[in-house]
Protein backbone atom coordinates (compact mmCIF):
# COMPACT_ATOMS: atom_id res chain seq x y z
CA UNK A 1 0.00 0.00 0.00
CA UNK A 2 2.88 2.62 0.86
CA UNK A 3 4.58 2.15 -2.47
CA UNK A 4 1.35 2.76 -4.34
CA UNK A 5 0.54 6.24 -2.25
CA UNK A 6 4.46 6.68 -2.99
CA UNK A 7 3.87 6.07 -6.60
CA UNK A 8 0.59 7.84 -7.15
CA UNK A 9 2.27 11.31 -5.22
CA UNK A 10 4.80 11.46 -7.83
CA UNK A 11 2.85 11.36 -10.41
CA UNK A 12 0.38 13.92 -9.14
CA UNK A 13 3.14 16.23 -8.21
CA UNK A 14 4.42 15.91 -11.77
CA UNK A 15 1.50 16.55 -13.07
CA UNK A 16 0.43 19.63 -11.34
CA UNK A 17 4.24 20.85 -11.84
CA UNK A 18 4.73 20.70 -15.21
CA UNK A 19 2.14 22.89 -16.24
CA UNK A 20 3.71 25.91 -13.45
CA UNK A 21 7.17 25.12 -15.63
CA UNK A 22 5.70 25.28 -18.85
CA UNK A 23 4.07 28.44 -17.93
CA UNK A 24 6.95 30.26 -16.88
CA UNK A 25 7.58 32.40 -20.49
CA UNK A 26 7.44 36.45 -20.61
CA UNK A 27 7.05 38.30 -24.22
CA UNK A 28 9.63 38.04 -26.30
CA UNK A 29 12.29 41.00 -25.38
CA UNK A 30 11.69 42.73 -28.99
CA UNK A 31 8.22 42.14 -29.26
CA UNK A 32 6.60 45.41 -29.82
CA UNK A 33 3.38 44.63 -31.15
CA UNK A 34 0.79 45.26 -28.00
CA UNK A 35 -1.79 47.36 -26.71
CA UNK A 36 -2.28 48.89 -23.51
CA UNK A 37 -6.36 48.31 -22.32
CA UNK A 38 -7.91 51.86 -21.86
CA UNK A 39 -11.50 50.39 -20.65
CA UNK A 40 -12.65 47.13 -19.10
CA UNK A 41 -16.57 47.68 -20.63
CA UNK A 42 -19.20 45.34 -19.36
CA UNK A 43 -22.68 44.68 -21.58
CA UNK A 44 -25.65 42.69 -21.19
CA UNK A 45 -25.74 42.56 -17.29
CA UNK A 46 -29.18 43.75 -15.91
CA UNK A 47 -29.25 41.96 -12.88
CA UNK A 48 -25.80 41.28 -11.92
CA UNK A 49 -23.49 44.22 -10.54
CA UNK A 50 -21.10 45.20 -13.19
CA UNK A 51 -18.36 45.25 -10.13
CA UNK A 52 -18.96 41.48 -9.71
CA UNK A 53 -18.00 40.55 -13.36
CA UNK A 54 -15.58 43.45 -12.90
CA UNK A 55 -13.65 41.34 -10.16
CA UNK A 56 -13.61 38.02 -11.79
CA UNK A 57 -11.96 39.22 -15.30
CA UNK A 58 -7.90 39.13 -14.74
CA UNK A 59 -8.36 41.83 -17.26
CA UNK A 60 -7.97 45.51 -15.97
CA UNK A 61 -7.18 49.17 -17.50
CA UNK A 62 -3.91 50.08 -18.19
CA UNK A 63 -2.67 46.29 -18.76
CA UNK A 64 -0.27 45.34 -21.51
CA UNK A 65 -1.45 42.63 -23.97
CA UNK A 66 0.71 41.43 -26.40
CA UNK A 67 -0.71 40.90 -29.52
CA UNK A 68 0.73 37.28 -30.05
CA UNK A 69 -1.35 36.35 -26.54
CA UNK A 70 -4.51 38.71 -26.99
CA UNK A 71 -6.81 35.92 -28.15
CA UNK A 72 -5.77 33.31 -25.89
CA UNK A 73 -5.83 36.18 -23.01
CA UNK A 74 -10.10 36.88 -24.16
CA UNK A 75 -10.54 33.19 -24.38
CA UNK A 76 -9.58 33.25 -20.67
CA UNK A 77 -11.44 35.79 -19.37
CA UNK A 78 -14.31 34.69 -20.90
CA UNK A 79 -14.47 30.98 -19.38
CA UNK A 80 -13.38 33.04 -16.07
CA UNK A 81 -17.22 34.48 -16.39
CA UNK A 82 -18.93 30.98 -17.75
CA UNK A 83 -16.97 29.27 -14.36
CA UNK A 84 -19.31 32.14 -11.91
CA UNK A 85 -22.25 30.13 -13.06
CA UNK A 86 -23.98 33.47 -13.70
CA UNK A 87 -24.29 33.15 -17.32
CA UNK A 88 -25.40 31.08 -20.17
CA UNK A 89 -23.18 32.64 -22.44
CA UNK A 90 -20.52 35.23 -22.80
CA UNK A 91 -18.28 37.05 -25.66
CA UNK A 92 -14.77 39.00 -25.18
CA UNK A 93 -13.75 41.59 -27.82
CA UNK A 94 -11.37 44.48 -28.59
CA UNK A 95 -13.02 47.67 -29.62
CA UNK A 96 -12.14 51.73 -30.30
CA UNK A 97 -8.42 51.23 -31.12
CA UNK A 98 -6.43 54.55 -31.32
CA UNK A 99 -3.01 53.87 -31.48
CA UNK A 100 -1.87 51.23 -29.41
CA UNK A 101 -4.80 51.60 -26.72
CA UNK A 102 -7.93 49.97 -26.86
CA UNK A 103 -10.80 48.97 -24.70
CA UNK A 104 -11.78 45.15 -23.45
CA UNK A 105 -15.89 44.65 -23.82
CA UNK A 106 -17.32 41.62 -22.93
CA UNK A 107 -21.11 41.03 -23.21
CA UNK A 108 -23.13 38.14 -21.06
CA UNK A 109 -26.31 36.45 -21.54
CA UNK A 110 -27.63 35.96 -17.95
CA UNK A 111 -29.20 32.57 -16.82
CA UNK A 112 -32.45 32.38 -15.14
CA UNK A 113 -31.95 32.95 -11.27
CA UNK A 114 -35.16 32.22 -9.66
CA UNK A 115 -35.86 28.14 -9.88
CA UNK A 116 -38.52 26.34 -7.55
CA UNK A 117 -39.40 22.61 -8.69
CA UNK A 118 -40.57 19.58 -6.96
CA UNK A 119 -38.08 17.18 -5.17
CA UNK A 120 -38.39 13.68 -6.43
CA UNK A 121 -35.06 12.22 -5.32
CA UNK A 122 -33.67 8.59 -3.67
CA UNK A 123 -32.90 8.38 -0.41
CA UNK A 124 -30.35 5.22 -1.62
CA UNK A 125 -26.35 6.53 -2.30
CA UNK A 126 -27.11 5.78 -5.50
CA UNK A 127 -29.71 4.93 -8.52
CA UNK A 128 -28.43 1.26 -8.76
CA UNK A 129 -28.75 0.55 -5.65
CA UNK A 130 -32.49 2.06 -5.07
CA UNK A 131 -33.24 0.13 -8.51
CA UNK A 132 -31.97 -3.18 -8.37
CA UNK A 133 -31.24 -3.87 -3.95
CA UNK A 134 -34.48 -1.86 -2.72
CA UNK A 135 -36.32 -2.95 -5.92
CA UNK A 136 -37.59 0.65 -6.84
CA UNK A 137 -39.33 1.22 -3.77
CA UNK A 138 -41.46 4.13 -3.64
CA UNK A 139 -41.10 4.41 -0.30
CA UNK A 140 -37.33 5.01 -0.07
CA UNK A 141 -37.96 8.32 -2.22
CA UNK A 142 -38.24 11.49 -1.00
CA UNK A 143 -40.81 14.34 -2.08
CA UNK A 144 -41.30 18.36 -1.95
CA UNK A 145 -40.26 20.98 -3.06
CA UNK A 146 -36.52 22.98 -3.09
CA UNK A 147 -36.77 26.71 -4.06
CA UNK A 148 -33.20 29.11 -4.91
CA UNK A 149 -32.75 32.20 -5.68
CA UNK A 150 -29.03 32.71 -6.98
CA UNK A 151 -27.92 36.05 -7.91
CA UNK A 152 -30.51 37.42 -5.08
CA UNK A 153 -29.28 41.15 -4.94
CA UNK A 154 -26.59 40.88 -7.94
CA UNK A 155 -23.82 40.18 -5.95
CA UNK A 156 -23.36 36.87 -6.64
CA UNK A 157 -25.15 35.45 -3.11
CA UNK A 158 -27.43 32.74 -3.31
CA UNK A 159 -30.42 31.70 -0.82
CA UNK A 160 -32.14 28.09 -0.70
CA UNK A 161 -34.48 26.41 0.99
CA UNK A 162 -35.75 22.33 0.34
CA UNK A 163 -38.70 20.98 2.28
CA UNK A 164 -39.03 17.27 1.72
CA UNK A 165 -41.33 14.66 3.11
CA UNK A 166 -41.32 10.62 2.64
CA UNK A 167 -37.92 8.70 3.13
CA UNK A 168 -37.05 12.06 5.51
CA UNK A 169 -38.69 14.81 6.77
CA UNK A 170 -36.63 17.46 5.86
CA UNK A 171 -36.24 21.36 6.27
CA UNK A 172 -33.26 23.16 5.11
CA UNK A 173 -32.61 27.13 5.07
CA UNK A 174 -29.56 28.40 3.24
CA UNK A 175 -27.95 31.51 2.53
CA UNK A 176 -24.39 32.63 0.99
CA UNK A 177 -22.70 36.13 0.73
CA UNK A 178 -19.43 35.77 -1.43
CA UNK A 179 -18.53 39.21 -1.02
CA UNK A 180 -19.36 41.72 2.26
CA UNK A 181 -16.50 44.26 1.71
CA UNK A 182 -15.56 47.09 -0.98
CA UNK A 183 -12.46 44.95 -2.08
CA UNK A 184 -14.78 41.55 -3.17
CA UNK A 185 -12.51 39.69 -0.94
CA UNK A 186 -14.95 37.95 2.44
CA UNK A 187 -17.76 36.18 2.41
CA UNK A 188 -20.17 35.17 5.39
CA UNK A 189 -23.12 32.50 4.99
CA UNK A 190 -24.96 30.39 7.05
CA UNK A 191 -26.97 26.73 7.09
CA UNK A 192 -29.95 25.18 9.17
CA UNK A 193 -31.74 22.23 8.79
CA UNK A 194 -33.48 19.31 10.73
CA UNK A 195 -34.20 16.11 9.80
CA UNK A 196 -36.14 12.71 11.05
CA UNK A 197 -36.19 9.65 9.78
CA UNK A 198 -38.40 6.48 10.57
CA UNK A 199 -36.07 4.38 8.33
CA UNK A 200 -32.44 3.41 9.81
CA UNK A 201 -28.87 2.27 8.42
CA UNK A 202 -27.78 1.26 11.76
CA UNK A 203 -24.81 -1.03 11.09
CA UNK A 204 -23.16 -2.64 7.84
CA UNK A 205 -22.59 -6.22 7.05
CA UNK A 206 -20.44 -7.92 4.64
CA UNK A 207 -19.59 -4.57 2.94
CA UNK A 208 -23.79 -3.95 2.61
CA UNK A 209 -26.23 -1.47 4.83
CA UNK A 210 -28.12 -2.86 6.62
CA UNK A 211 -31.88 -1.00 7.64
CA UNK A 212 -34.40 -0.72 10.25
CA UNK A 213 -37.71 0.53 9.80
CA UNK A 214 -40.56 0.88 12.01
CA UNK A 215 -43.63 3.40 12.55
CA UNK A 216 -41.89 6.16 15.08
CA UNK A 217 -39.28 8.15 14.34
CA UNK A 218 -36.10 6.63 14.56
CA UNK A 219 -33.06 9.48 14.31
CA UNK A 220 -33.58 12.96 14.95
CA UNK A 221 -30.44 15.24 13.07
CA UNK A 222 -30.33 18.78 13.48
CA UNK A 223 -27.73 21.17 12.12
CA UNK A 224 -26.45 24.98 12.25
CA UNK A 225 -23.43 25.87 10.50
CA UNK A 226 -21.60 29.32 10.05
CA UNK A 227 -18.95 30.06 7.33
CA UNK A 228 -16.47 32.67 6.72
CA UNK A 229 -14.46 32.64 3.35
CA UNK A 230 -11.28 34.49 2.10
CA UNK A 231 -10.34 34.62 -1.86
CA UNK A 232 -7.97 37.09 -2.80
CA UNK A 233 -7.22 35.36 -6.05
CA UNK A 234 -9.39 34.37 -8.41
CA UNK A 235 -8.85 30.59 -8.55
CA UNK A 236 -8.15 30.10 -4.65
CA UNK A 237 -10.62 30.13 -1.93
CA UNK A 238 -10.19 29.72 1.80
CA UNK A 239 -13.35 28.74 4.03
CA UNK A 240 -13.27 28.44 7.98
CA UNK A 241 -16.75 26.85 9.11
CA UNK A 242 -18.27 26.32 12.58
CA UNK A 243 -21.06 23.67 13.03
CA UNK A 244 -23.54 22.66 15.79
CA UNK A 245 -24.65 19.24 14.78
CA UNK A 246 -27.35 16.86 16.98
CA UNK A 247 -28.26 13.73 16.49
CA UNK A 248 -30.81 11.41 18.58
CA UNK A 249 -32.38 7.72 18.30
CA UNK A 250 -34.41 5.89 19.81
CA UNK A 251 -33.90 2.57 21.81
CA UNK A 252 -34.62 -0.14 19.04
CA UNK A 253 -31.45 1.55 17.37
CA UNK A 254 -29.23 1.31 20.45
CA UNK A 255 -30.44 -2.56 20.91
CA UNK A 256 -29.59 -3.71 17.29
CA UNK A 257 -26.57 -1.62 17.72
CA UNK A 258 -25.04 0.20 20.84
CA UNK A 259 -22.03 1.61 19.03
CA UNK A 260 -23.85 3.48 16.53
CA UNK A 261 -23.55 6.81 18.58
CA UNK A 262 -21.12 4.78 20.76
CA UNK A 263 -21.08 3.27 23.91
CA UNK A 264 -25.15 3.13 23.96
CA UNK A 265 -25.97 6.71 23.86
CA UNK A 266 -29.08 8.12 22.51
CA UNK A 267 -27.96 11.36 21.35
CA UNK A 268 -25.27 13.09 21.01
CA UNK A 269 -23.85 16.74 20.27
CA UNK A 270 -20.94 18.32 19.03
CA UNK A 271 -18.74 21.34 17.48
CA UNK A 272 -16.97 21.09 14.28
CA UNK A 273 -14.25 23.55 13.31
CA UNK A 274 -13.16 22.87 9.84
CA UNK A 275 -10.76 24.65 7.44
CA UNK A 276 -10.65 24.59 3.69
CA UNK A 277 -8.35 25.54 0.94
CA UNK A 278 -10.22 25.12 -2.79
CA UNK A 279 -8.08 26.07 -5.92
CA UNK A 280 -8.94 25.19 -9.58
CA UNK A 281 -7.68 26.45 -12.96
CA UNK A 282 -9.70 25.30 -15.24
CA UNK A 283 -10.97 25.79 -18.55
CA UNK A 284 -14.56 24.93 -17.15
CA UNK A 285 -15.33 24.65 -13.45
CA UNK A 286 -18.54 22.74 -13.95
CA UNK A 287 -17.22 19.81 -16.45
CA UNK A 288 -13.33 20.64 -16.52
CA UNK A 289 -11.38 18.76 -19.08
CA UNK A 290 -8.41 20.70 -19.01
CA UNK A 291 -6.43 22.27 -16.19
CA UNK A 292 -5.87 21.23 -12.22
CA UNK A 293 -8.15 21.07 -9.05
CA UNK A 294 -7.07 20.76 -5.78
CA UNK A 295 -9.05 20.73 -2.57
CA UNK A 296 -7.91 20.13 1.18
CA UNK A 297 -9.56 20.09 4.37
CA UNK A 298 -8.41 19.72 8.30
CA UNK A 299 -11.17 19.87 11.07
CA UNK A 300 -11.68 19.06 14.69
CA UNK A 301 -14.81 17.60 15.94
CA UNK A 302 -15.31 18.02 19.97
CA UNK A 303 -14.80 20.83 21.47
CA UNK A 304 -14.65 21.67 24.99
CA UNK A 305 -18.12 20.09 26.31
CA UNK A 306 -20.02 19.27 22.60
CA UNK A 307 -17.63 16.19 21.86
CA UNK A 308 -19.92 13.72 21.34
CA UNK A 309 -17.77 13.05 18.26
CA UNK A 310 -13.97 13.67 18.87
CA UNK A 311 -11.77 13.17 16.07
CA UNK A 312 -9.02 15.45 13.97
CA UNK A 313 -9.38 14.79 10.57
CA UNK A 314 -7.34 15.62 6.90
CA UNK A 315 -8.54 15.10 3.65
CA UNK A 316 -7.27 16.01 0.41
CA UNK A 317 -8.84 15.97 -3.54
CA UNK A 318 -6.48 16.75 -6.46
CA UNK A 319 -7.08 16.27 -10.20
CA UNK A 320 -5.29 16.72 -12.77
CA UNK A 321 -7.06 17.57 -16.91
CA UNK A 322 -5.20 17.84 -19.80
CA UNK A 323 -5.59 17.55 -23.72
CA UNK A 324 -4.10 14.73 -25.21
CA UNK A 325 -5.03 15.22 -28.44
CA UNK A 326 -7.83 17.39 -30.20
CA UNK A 327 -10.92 16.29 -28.61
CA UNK A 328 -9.54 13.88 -26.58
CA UNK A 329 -8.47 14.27 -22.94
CA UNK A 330 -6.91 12.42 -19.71
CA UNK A 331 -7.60 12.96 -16.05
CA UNK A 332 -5.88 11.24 -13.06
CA UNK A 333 -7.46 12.29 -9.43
CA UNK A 334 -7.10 11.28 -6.08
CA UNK A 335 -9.26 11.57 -2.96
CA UNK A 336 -7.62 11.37 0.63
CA UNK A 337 -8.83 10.76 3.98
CA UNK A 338 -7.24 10.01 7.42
CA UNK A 339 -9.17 10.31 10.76
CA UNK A 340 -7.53 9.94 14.17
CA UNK A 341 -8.36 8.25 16.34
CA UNK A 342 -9.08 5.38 14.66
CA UNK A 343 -12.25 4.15 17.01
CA UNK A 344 -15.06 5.96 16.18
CA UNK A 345 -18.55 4.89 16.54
CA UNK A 346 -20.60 3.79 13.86
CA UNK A 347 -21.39 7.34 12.53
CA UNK A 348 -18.14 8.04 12.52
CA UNK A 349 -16.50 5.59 10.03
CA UNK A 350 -18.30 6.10 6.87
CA UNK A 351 -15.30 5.49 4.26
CA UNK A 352 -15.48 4.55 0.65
CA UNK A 353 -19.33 4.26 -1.20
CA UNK A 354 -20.56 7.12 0.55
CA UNK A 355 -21.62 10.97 -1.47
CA UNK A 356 -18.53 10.94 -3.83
CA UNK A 357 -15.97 8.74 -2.50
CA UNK A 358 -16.45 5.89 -4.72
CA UNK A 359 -14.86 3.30 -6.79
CA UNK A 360 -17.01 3.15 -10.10
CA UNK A 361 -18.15 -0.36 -10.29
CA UNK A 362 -18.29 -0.80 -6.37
CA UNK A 363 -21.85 1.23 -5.98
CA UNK A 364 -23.51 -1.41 -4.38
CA UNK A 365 -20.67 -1.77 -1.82
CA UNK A 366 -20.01 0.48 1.50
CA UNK A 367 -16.40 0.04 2.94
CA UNK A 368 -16.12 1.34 6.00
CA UNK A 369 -13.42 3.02 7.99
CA UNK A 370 -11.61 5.73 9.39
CA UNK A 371 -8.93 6.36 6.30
CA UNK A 372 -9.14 5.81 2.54
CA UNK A 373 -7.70 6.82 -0.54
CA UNK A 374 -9.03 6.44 -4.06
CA UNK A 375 -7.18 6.89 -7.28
CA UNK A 376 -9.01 7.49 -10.56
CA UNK A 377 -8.12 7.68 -14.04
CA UNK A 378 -10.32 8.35 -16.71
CA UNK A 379 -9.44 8.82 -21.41
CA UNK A 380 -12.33 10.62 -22.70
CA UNK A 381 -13.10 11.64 -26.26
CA UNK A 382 -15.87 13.74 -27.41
CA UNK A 383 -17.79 12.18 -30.16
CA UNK A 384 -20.64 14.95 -30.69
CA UNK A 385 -21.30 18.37 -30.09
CA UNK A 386 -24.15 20.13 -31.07
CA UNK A 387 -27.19 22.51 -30.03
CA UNK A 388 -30.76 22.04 -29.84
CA UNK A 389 -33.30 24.86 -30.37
CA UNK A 390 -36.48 24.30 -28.25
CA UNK A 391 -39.68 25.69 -29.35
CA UNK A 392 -42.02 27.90 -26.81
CA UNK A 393 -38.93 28.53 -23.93
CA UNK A 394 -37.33 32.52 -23.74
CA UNK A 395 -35.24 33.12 -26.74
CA UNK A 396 -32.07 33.06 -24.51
CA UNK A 397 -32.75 29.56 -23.54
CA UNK A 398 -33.96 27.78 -26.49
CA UNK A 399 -30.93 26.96 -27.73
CA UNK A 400 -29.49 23.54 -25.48
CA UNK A 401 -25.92 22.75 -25.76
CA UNK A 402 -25.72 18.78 -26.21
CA UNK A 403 -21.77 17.18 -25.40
CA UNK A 404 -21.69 13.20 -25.87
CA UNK A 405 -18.31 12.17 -24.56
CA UNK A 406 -17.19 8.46 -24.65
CA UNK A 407 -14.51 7.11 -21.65
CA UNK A 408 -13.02 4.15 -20.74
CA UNK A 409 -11.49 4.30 -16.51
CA UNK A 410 -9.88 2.57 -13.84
CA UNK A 411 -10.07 3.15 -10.33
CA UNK A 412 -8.34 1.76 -7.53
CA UNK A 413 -8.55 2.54 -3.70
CA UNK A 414 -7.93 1.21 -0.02
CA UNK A 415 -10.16 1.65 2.93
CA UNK A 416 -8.23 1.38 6.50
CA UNK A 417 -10.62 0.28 9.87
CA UNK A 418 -9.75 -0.74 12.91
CA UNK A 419 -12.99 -3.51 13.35
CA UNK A 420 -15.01 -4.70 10.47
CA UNK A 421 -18.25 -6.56 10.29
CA UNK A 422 -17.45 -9.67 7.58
CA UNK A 423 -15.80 -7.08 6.22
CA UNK A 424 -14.03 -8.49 2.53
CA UNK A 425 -13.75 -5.17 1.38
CA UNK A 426 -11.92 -3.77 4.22
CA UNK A 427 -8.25 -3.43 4.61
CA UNK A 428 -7.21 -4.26 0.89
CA UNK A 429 -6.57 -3.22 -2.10
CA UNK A 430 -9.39 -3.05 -4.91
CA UNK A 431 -9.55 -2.42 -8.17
CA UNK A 432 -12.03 -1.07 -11.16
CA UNK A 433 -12.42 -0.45 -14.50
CA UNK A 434 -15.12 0.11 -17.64
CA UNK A 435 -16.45 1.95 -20.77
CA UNK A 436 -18.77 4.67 -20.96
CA UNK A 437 -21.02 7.93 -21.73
CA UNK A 438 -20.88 11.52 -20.40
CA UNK A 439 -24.05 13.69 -21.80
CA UNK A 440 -23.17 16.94 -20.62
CA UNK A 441 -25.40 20.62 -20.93
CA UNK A 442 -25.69 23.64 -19.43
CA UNK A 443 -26.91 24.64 -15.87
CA UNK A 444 -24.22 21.83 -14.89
CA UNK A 445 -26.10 19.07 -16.03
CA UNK A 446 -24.32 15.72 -16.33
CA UNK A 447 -25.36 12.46 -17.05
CA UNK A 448 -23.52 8.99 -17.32
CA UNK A 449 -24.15 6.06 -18.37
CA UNK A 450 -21.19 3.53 -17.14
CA UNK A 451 -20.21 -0.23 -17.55
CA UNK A 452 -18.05 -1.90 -14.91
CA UNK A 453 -16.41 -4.71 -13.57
CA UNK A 454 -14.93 -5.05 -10.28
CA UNK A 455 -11.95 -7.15 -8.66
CA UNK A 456 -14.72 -9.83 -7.36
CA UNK A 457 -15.74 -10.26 -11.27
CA UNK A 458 -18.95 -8.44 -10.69
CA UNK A 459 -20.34 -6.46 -14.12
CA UNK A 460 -23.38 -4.13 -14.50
CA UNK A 461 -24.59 -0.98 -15.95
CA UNK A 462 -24.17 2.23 -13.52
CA UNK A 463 -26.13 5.45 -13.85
CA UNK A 464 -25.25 8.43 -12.14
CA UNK A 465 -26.03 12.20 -12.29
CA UNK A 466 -23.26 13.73 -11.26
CA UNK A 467 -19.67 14.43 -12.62
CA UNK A 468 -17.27 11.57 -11.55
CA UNK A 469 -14.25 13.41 -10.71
C-alpha cells in the first residue's frame, strides 16, 4: 500500500508541476506589437453588478497585452465568467483602437436565477442501488419541493431552501454572501436544517447497509453551521466553518446496535471547526477537461463540552485535466482521507461508497473506515457536439448545448478500519475499470451512463447524475 501512495504522489506532483514550468515564459524582449487596455466595458448585465464581473476578469485598464497572446488572453477571461455560473453565455472583444490603446468589452447572456421545482429524489447513495437492492421502492424516495434564488441582490449570493417529506422529513434554510466588503474579498453565509427519519442504516454487514424501519421516528439530526471565506485570487478560496450538529435515536437503534452513537448513547452533540483551501484552474469549473483542481480540508470535531464526536481529521482531492489530443483528454485524481483516532462509533467511520468517494463499479458496496484513498483515471473523447433549439422557452434559452463524450477508466482505492463486520472489502486493495457515456449541458447538467467490472468479477450498468471526478 505505501509504495502505491508513494507512486501515485509522484505522479500527481508531476502533473500539477509541469504545467507551473511550462508556464513560466514572458514576451519576447523585442516584441513590440501590444496594446495597452484603456476600458474594461461590461454589456448585457441587468441583474448582476457590473463590479462582480468586474472582479472576476484578470483583465484591468492600463494592462499590456501582447498581440501574439490577446486571443488566448479573451478566451480566458471569458471561461473566467462561464466558471461564476452566472451566465449562459458570454463574448470577449477588442473595440475603439487609437493607437496602441484599446478597450476590453465583454457582453453576457444571464441565466435564469429564480428556480422552484418539486423534489423527487432517492434516499439510496445511488440509482443502482435504489433500482436493483431496494427494488424501486417508492417508499425510499423522498418528495417536496426545493426553491433558490441565486444572484438574489446581484452580488453573486445565493439563498435556498428544500422541504421534503417521505424517506425524511426534511427542512433546510440556506444563505451565501461571497462578497461583504468594498475589495470583493470575504464572504459570510450560514446553514440550518433538521431532519427525522423512521427508516435506519444502523450497522453494515459484509460490505452492505443494513436498515431498520418501524412506525416512530427513529433518528432525529439537526444542524447549524456558520462560514467565513477568504479569496484574494481568483482561482483560490479559503473557508473556515463552525457547526452545531445533533443527532438522537431511539432505543430499538441502540439494541440492534449500541455503538452506533457509541457506547449506547441516545444522542449526542458536538462542534466542528473545519478549514478549507479550494483552488482550480480550469478551462470549465462545472465539467473541466483541461487544467488542475485541488481541494484540502483539516477539522476538529469536539470541542470543549459538545464532543460527542472527537476526532481530527485531513482530507485532500487533487485532479489533474489535460488535452491529449484534439478532442480527446486524460484525467488522473485522487481523494484522501485520514481520521484519528481510529475508534469511532458507527457514525463516525463512513469510508469509501458514501456521497462521492467511490470506486465506479463498487456502488452497491459500502467500505467502512476511518482512512481511505481512491485513485481514478479516466481517457475521454468527445464524439458529438451540437445545439438544440427548443420551441415555446425565452429566446435566450432555447438553444441547449448537447456534449456526448465516450470514456473508458480505472479506479483503484484502499479503505483502512480498525474492526469490520465480515468485512471483505476492508483493509485491501481493490480495483475497477469500464467503458462509458458523459451527456453533458448547461446549468451543470451531467449524465452517465457507465459499464463496470470489479476485482470480485462483478459487471453491471451504472447510472449516475453527477460528474465523476
Amino acid at each position: 500500500m505505501r509504495s502505491v501512495l508513494y507512486i501515485s504522489g509522484i505522479w500527481l506532483c508531476l502533473l500539477f508541476a509541469l504545467p507551473v514550468l511550462a508556464q513560466v515564459e514572458g514576451p519576447p524582449a523585442q516584441d513590440t506589437n501590444y496594446l495597452v487596455v484603456r476600458q474594461v466595458i461590461v454589456q448585457g448585465n441587468k441583474k448582476t453588478r457590473t463590479s462582480i464581473i468586474l472582479r472576476e476578469l484578470p483583465v484591468k485598464p492600463g494592462d499590456t497585452i501582447y498581440l501574439h497572446s490577446l486571443g488566448e488572453t479573451l478566451e480566458s477571461a471569458r471561461k473566467q465568467l462561464l466558471n461564476t455560473s452566472l451566465f449562459l453565455n458570454a463574448t470577449a472583444n477588442v473595440k475603439n483602437w487609437e493607437g496602441r490603446e484599446a478597450d476590453a468589452v465583454f457582453e453576457v447572456w444571464e441565466r435564469w436565477y429564480l428556480f422552484a421545482f418539486p423534489i423527487f429524489k432517492l434516499a439510496d447513495r445511488n440509482f443502482n442501488q435504489w433500482w436493483v437492492e431496494q427494488n424501486r421502492s417508492l417508499k425510499r424516495v423522498n418528495v417536496g419541493v426545493k426553491a433558490f434564488q441565486d444572484n438574489l441582490t446581484g452580488r453573486n449570493d445565493d439563498v435556498y431552501a428544500d422541504v421534503t417529506v417521505g424517506y425524511t422529513q426534511k427542512f433546510l434554510l440556506g444563505y451565501n454572501l461571497p462578497y461583504i466588503d468594498k475589495r470583493f474579498r470575504h464572504g459570510l453565509g450560514f446553514v440550518v436544517s433538521y431532519s427525522r427519519n423512521r427508516e435506519i442504516n444502523y450497522v453494515s454487514d459484509a460490505n452492505k447497509q443494513q436498515f431498520f424501519r418501524q412506525d416512530d421516528f427513529l433518528r432525529r439530526q439537526f444542524q447549524l453551521g456558520l462560514t467565513y471565506s477568504y479569496r484574494k485570487a481568483i482561482n483560490t478560496r479559503h473557508q473556515v466553518s463552525l457547526t452545531y450538529n445533533t443527532e438522537s435515536v431511539n432505543d430499538s437503534v441502540v439494541i440492534l446496535n449500541p455503538d452506533y452513537l457509541g457506547n449506547g448513547r441516545k444522542d449526542i452533540g458536538y462542534l466542528e471547526l473545519a478549514y478549507r483551501v479550494n483552488y482550480i484552474r480550469a478551462d470549465s469549473w462545472q465539467y473541466p477537461l483541461k487544467g488542475a483542481m485541488l481541494q484540502g480540508e483539516v477539522s476538529k470535531a469536539g470541542i470543549g463540552p459538545l464532543s460527542g464526536l472527537d476526532f481530527v481529521k485531513f482530507r485532500v482531492r487533487a485532479v489533474k485535466y489535460w488535452e491529449l489530443a484534439r478532442k480527446t483528454y486524460g484525467a488522473l485524481g485522487v481523494i484522501g482521507q485520514a481520521k484519528f483516532s481510529d475508534k469511532q462509533p458507527y457514525i463516525g467511520v463512513r469510508a469509501m461508497g458514501y456521497g462521492d468517494d467511490y470506486l465506479r463499479g463498487l456502488e452497491y458496496y459500502v467500505v467502512d473506515g476511518t482512512s481511505f484513498f481512491i485513485f481514478k483515471s479516466t481517457l475521454r473523447r468527445e464524439l458529438l457536439n451540437f445545439r438544440i433549439n427548443l420551441p415555446i422557452v425565452p429566446k435566450k434559452f432555447s438553444s441547449l448545448p448537447i456534449r456526448v463524450l465516450a470514456k473508458a477508466y480505472g479506479d483503484m482505492g484502499y479503505a483502512y478500519s480498525k474492526l469490520t463486520r465480515n468485512g471483505i472489502l476492508n483493509n485491501r486493495m481493490l480495483y475497477t475499470g469500464g467503458i462509458g457515456l458523459d451527456v453533458v449541458s448547461f446549468y451543470d447538467t451531467c449524465i452517465r451512463f457507465e459499464y463496470s467490472i470489479n476485482q470480485l468479477g462483478e459487471k453491471g450498468l451504472f447510472l449516475h447524475a453527477k460528474l465523476d471526478m
